[in-house]
N, C-alpha and C. Protein backbone atom coordinates (compact mmCIF):
# COMPACT_ATOMS: atom_id res chain seq x y z
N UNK A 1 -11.73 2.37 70.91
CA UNK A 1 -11.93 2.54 72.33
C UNK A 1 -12.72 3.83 72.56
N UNK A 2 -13.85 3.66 73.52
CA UNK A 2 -14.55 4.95 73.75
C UNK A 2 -14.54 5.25 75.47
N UNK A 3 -14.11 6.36 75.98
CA UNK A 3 -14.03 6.82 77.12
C UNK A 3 -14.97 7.46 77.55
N UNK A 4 -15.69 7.67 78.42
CA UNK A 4 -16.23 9.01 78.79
C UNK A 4 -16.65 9.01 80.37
N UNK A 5 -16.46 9.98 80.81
CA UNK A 5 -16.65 10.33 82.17
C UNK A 5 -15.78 11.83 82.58
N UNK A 6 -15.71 12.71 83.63
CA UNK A 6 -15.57 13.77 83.90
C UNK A 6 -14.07 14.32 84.08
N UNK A 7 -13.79 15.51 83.91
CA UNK A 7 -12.12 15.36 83.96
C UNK A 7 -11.80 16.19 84.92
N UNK A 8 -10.72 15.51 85.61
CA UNK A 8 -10.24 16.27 86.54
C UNK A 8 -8.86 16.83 86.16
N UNK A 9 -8.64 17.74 86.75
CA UNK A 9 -7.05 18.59 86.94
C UNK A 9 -6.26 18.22 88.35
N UNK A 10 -5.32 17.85 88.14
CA UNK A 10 -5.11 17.95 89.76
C UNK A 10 -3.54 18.86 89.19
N UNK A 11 -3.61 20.15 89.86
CA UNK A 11 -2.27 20.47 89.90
C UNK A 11 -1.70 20.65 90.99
N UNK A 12 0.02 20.27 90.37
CA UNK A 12 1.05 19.54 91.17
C UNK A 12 2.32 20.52 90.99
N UNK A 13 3.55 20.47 91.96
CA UNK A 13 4.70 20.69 91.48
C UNK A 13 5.04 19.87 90.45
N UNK A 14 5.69 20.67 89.34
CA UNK A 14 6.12 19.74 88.04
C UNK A 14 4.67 19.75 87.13
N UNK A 15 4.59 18.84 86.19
CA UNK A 15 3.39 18.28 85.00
C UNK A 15 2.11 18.53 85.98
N UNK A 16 1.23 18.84 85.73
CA UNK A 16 0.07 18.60 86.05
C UNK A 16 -0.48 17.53 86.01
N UNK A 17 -1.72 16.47 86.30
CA UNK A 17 -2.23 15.17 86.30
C UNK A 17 -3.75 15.51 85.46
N UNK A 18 -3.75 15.33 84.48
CA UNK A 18 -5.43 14.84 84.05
C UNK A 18 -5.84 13.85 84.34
N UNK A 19 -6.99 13.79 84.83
CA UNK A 19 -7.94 12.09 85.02
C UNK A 19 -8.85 12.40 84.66
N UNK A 20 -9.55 11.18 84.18
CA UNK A 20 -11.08 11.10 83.55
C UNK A 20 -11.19 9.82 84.93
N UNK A 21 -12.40 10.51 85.38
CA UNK A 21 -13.08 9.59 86.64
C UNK A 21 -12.25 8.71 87.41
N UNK A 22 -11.58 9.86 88.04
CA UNK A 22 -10.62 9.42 89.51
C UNK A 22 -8.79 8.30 89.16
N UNK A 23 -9.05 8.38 87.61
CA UNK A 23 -7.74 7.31 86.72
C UNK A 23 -6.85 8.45 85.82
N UNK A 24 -5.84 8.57 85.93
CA UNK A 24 -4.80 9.12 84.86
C UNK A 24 -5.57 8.71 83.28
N UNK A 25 -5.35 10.07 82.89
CA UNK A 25 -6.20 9.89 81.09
C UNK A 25 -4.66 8.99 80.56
N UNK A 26 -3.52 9.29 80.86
CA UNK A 26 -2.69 9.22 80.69
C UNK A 26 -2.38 7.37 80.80
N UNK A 27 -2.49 6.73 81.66
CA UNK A 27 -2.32 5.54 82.23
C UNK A 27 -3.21 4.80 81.39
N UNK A 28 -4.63 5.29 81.35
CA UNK A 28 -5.63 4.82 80.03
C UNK A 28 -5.65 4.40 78.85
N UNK A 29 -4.55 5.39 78.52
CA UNK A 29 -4.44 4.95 77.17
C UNK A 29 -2.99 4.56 76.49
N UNK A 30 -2.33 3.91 77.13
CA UNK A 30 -0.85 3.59 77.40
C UNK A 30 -0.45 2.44 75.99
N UNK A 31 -1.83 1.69 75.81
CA UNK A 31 -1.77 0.93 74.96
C UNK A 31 -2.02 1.76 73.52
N UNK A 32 -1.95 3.01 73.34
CA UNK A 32 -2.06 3.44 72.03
C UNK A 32 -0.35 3.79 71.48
N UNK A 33 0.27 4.24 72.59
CA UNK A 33 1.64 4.83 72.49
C UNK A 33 2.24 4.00 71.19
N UNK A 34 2.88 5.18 69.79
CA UNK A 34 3.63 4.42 69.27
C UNK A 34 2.94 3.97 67.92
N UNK A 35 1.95 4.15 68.28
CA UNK A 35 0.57 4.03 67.08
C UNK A 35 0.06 4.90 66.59
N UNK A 36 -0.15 4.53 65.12
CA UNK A 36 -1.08 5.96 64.25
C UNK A 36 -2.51 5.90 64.90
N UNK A 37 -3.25 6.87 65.80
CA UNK A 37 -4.00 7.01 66.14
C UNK A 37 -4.79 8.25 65.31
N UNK A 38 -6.66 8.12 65.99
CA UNK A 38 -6.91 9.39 65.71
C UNK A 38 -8.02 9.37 66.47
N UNK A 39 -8.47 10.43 67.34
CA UNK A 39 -8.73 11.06 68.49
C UNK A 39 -10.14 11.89 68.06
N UNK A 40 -10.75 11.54 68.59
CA UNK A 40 -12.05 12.29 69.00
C UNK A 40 -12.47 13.10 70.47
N UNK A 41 -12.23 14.29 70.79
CA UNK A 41 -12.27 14.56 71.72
C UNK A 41 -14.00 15.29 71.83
N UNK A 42 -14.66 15.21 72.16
CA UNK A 42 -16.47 15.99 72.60
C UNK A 42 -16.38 16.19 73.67
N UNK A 43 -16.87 17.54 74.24
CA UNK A 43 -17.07 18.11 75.55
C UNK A 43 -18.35 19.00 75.05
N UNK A 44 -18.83 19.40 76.09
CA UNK A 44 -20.32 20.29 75.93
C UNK A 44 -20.12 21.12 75.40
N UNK A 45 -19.08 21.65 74.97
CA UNK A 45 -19.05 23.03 74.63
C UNK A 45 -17.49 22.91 73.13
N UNK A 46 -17.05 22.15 73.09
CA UNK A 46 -16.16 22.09 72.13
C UNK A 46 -16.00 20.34 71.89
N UNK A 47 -14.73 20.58 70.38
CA UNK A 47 -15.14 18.97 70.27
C UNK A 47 -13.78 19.39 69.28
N UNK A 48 -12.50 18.24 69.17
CA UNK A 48 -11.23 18.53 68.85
C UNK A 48 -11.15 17.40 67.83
N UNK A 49 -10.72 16.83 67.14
CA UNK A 49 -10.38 15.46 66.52
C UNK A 49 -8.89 15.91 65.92
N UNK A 50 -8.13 14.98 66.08
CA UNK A 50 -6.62 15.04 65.78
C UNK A 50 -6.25 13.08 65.09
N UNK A 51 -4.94 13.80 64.30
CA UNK A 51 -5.05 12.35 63.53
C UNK A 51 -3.16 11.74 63.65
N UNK A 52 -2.59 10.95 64.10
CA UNK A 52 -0.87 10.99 64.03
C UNK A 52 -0.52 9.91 64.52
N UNK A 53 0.60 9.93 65.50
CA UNK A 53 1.36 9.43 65.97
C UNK A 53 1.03 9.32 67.29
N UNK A 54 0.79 8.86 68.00
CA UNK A 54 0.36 8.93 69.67
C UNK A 54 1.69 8.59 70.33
N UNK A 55 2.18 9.90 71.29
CA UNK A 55 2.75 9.44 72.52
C UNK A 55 2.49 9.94 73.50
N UNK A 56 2.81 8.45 74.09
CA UNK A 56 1.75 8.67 75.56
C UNK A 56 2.39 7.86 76.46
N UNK A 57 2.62 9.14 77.64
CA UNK A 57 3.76 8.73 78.88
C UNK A 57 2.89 8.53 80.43
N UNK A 58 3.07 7.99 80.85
CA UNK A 58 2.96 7.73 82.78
C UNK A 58 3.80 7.25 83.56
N UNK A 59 3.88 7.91 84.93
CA UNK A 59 4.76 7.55 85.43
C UNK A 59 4.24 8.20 86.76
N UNK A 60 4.42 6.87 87.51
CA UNK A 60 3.85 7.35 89.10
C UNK A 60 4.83 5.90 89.83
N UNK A 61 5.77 7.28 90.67
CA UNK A 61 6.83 6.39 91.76
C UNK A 61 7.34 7.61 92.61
N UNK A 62 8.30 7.28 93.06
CA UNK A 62 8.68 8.02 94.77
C UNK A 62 9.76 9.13 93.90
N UNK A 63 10.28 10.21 94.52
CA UNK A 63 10.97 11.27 94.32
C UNK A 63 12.28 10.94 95.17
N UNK A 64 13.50 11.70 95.25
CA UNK A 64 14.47 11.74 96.32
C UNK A 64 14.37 11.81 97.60
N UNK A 65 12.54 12.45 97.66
CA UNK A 65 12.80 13.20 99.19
C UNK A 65 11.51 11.82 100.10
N UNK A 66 11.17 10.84 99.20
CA UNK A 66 10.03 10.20 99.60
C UNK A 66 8.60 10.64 99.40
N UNK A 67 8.74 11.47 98.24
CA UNK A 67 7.42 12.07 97.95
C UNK A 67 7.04 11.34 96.83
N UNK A 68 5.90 11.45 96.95
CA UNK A 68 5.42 10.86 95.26
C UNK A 68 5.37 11.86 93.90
N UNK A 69 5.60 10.93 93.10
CA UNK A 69 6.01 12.00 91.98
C UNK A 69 5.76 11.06 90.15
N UNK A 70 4.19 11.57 89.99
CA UNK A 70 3.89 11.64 88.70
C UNK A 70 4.20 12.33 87.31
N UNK A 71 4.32 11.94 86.34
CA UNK A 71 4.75 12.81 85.21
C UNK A 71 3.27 11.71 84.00
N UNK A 72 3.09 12.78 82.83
CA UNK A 72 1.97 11.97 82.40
C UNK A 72 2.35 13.03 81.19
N UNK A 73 1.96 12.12 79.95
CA UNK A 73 1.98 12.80 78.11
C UNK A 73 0.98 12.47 77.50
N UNK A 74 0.35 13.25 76.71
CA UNK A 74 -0.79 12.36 75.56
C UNK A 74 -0.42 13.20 74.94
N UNK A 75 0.23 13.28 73.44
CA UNK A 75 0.84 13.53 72.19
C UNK A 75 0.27 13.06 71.40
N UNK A 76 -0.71 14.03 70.11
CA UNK A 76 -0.70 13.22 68.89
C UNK A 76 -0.11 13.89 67.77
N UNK A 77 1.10 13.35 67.80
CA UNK A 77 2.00 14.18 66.11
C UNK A 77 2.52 15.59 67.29
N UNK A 78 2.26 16.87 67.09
CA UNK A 78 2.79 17.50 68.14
C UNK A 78 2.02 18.21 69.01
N UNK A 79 0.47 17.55 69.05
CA UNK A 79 -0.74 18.28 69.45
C UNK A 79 -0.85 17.94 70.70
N UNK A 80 -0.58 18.52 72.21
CA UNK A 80 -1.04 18.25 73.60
C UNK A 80 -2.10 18.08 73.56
N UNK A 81 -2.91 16.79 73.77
CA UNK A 81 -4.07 16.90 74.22
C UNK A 81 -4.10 16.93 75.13
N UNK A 82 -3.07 16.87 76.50
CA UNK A 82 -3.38 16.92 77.92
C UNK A 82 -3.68 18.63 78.14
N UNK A 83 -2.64 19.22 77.05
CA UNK A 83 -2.60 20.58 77.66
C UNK A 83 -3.92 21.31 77.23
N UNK A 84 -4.18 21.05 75.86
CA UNK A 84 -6.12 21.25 75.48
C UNK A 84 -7.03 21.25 76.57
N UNK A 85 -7.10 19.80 77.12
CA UNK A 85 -7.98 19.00 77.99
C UNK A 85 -7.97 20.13 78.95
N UNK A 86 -7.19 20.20 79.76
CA UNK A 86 -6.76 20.77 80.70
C UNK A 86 -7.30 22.38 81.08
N UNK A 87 -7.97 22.55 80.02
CA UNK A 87 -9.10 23.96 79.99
C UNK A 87 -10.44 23.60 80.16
N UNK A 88 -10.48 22.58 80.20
CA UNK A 88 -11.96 21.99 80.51
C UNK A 88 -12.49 20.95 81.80
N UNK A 89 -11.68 21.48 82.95
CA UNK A 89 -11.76 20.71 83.88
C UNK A 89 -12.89 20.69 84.82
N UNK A 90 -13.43 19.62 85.31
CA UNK A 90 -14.80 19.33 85.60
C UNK A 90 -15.81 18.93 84.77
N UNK A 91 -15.45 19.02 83.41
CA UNK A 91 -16.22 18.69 82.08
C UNK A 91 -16.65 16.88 81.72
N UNK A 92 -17.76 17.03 81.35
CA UNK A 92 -18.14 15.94 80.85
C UNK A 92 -17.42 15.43 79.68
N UNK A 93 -16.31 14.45 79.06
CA UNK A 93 -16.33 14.15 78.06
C UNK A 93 -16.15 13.12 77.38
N UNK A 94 -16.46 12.43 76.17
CA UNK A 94 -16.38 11.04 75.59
C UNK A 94 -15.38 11.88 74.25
N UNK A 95 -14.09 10.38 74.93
CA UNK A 95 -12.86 10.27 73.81
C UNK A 95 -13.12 9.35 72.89
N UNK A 96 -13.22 9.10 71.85
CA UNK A 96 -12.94 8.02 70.50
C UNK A 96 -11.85 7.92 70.27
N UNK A 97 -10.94 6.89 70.46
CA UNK A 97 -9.78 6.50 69.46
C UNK A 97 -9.70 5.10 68.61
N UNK A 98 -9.50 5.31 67.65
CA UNK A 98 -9.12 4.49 66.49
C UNK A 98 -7.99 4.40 66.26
């Protein structure tokens, strides 16, 4: 699977939200969870590749108070790639996973 398009940050009370072009990176790749993956990350200016276990969480529903309330993971082995990503916001980038 190859991704690419721009990343956003949106921070929140609680987890922060990454998206690549207006979609949870998180929600994207839901079908890797659980699987030996390995990750190609390229941005203009850096470029990451990681090799493991992928877990990968989403979750978008209502809170106690009627608020909405997302939580989101991309794990490979014990490497955040959300929290990586997440320094490069507004960035152009194409993901590879295998």
């Amino acid at each position: 699977m190859i991704l690419q398009g721009i990343l956003q940050l949106q921070i929140m009370k609680g987890p922060n939200l990454l998206y690549i072009d207006d979609e949870p990176l998180a929600k994207k790749l839901l079908q890797f969870d659980g699987k030996q993956v390995k990750v190609h990350m390229k941005l203009p200016k850096a470029e990451k590749e990681v090799s493991g276990l992928a877990e990968i969480f989403f979750f978008e529903g209502k809170d106690g108070y009627g608020g909405d309330k997302f939580t989101n993971d991309f794990d490979v082995d014990e490497f955040d790639c959300i929290e990586w990503l997440s320094n490069f916001d507004g960035e152009q980038i194409t993901i590879t996973i295998e």
